[in-house]
Protein backbone atom coordinates (compact mmCIF):
# COMPACT_ATOMS: atom_id res chain seq x y z
CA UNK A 1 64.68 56.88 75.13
CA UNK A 2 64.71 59.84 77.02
CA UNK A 3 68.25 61.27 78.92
CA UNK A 4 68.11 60.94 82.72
CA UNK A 5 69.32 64.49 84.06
CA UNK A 6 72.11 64.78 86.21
CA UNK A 7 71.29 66.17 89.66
CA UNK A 8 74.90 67.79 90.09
CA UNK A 9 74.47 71.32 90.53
CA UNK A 10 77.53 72.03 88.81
CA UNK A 11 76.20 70.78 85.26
CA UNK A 12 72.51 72.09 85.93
CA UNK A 13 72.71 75.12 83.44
CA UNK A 14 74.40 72.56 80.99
CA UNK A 15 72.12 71.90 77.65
CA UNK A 16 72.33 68.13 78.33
CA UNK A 17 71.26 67.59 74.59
CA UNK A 18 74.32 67.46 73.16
CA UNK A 19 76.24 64.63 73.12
CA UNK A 20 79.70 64.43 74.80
CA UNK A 21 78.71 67.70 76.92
CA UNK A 22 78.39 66.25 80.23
CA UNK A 23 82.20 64.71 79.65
CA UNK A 24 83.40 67.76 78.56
CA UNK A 25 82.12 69.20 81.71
CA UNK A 26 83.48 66.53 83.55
CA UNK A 27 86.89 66.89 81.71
CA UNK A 28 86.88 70.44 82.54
CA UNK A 29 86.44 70.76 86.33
CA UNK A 30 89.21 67.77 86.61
CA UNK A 31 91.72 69.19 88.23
CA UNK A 32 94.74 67.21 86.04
CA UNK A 33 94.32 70.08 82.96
CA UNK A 34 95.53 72.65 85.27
CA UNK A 35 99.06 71.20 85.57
CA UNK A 36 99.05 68.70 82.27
CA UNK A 37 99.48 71.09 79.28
CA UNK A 38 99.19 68.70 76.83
CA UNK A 39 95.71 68.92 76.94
CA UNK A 40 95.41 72.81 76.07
CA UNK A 41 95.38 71.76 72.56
CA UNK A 42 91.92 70.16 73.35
CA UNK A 43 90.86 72.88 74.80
CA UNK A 44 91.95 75.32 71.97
CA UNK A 45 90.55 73.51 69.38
CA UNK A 46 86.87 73.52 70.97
CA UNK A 47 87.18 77.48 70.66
CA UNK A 48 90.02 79.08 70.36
CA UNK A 49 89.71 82.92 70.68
CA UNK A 50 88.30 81.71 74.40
CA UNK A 51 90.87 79.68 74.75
CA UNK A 52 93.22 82.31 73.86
CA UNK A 53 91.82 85.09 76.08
CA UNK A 54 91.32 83.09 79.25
CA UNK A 55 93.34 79.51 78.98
CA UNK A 56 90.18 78.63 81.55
CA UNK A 57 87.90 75.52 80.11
CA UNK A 58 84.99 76.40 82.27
C-alpha cells in the first residue's frame, strides 16, 4: 500500500519513508516545546550534539 504524500509545504523536503517522521515534524513545529521543557529530553535523545548546539528541533 503505497503512502499518500502530504501536500503541506512545510513537510515537502521530509523523506516521508520513515515511519514516525511526519509526527516528529508535527511535534516539532508545535509551539508547546518552546515553553514545556520537559520535552527537551526527547529532543536530546533523537541527536544530541544538535540538540546541544542549537536546543532548536527543526
Amino acid at each position: 500500500m503505497e503512502k499518500p504524500m502530504n501536500t503541506n509545504p512545510l513537510y515537502g523536503f521530509l523523506p516521508l519513508d520513515i515511519e514516525g517522521v511526519e509526527s516528529l515534524a508535527e511535534l516539532a513545529l508545535d509551539l508547546y516545546w518552546s515553553w514545556n521543557h520537559a520535552v527537551d529530553e526527547l529532543w536530546y535523545r533523537l541527536d544530541p550534539d544538535l540538540w546541544m548546539e542549537t536546543h532548536n528541533p527543526w
